[in-house]
N, C-alpha and C. Protein backbone atom coordinates (compact mmCIF):
# COMPACT_ATOMS: atom_id res chain seq x y z
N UNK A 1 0.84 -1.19 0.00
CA UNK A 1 0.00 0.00 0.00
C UNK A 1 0.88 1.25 0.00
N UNK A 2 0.00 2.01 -0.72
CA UNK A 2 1.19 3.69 -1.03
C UNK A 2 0.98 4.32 0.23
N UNK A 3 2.11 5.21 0.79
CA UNK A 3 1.87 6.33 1.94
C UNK A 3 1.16 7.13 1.11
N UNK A 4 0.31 8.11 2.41
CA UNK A 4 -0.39 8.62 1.80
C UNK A 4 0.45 9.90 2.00
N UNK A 5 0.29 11.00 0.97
CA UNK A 5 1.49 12.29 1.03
C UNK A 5 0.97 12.93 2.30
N UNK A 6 1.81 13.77 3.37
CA UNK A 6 1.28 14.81 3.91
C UNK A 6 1.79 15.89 3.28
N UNK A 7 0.14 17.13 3.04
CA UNK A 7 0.39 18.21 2.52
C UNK A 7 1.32 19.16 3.67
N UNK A 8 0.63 19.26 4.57
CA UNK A 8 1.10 20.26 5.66
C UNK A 8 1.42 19.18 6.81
N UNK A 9 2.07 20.18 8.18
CA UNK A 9 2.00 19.47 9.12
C UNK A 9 2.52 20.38 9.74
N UNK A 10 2.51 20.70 11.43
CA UNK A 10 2.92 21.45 12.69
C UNK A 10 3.92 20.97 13.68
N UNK A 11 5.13 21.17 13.36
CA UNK A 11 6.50 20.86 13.79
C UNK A 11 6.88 21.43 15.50
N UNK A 12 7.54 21.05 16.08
CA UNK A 12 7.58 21.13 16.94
C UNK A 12 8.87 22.93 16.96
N UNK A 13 9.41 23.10 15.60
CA UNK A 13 10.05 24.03 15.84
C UNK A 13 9.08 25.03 15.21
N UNK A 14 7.59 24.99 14.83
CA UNK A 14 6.88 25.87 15.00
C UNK A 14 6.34 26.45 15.67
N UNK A 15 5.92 25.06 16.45
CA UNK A 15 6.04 25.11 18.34
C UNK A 15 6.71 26.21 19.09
N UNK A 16 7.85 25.72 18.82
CA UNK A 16 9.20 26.52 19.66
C UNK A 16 9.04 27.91 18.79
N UNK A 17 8.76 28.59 17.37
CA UNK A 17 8.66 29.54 16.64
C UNK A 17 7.54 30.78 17.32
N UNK A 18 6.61 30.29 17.58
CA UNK A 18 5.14 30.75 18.45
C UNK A 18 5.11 30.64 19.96
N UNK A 19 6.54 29.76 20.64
CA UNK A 19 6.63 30.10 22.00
C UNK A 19 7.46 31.20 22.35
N UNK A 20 8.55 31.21 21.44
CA UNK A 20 9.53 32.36 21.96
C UNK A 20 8.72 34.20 21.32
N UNK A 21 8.22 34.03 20.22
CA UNK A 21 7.35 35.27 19.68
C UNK A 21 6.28 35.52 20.65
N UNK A 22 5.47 34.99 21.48
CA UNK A 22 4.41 35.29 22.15
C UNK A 22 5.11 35.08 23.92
N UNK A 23 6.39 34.40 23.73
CA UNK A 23 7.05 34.54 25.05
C UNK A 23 6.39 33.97 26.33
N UNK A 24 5.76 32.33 25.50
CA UNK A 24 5.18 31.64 26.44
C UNK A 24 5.94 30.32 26.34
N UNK A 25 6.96 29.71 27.66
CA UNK A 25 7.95 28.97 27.31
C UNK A 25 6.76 27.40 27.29
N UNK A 26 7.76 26.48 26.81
CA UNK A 26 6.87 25.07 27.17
C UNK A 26 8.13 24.29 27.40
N UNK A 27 7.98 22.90 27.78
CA UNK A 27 9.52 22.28 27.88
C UNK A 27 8.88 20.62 26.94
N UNK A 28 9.41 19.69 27.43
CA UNK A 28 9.22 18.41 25.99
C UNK A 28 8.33 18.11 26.77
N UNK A 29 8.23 18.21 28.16
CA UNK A 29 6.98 17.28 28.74
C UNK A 29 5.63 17.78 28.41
N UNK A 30 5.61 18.93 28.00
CA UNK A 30 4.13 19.79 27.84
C UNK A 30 3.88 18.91 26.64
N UNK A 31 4.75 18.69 25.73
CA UNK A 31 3.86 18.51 24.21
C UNK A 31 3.12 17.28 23.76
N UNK A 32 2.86 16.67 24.93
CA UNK A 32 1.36 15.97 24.83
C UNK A 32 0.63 16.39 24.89
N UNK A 33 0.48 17.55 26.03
CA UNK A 33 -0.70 18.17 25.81
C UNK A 33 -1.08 19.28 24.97
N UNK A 34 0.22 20.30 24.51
CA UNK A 34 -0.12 20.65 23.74
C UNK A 34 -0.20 20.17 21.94
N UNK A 35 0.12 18.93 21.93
CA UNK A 35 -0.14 18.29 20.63
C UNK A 35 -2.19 18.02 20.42
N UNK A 36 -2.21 17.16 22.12
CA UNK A 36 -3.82 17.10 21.92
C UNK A 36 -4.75 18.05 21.74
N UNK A 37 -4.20 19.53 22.03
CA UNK A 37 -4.98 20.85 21.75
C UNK A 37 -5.36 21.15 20.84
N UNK A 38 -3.75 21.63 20.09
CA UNK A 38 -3.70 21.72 18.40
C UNK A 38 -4.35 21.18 17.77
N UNK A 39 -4.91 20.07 17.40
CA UNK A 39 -6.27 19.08 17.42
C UNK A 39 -7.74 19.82 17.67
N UNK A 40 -7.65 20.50 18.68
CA UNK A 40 -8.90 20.78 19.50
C UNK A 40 -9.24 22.14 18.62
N UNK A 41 -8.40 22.86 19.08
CA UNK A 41 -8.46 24.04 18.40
C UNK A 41 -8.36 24.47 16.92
N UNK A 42 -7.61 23.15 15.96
CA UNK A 42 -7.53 23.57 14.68
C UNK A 42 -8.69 22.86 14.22
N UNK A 43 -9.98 22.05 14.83
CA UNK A 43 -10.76 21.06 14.42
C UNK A 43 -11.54 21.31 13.05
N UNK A 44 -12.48 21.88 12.63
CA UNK A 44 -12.78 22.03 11.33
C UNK A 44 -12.36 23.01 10.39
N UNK A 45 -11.19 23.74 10.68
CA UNK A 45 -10.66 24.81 9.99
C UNK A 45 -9.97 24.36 9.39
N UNK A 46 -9.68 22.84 8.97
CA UNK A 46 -8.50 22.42 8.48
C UNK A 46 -9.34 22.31 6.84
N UNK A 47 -9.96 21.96 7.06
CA UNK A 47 -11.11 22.02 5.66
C UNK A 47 -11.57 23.57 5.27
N UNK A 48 -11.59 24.58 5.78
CA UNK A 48 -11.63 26.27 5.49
C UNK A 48 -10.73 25.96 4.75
N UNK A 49 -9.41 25.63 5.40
CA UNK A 49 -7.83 26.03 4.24
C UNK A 49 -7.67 25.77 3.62
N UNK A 50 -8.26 24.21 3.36
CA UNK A 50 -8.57 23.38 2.16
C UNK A 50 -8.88 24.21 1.16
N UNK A 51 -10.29 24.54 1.45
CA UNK A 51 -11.14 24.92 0.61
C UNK A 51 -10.78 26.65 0.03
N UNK A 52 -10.50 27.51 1.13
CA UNK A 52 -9.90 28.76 0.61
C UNK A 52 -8.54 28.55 -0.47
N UNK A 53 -7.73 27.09 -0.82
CA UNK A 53 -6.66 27.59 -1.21
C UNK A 53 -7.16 26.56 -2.89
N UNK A 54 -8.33 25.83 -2.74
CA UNK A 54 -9.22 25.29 -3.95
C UNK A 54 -9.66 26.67 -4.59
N UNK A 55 -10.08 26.78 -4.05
CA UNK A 55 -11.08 28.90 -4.66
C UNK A 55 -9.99 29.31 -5.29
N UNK A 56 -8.74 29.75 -4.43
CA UNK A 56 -7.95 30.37 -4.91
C UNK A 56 -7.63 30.12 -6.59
N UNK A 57 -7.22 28.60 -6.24
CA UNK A 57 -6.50 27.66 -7.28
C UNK A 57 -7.49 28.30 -8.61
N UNK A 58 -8.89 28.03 -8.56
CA UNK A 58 -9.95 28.04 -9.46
C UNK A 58 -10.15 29.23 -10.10
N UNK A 59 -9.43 30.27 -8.92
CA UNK A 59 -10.00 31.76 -9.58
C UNK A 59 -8.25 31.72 -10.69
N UNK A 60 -7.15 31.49 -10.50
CA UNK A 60 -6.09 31.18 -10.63
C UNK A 60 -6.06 30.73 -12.20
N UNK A 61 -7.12 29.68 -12.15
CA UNK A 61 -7.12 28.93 -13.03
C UNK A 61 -8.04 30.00 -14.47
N UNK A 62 -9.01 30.38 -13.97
CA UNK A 62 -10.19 31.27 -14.91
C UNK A 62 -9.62 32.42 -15.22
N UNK A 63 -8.20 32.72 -14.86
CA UNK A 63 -7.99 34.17 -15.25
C UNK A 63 -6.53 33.86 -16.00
N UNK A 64 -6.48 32.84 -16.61
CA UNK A 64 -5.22 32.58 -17.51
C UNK A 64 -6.13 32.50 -18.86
């Protein structure tokens, strides 16, 4: 069976990118919980981005 591609994904040095900019530290033990959040909080917006970057593509596409 083929892997399936990942388009995107949330790295732990994005993590670390958005802790030191907002100057909220975490250490390795937090990122269980903040892995199960990220989850919580990104829950159906992952399909918005989808779909805003389909539109895009389409309007993209109609103006060539």
């Amino acid at each position: 069976m083929k892997e399936p591609k990942v388009l995107y994904a949330i790295t732990i040095e994005d993590l670390a990118d958005v802790s030191n900019e907002e100057n909220i530290p975490f250490v390795e033990s937090d990122l269980p919980f903040i892995e199960d959040k990220i989850g919580d909080y990104i829950g159906d917006k992952w399909h918005d981005a989808i779909k805003y970057a389909l539109e895009e593509l389409e309007g993209d596409k109609q103006s060539v």
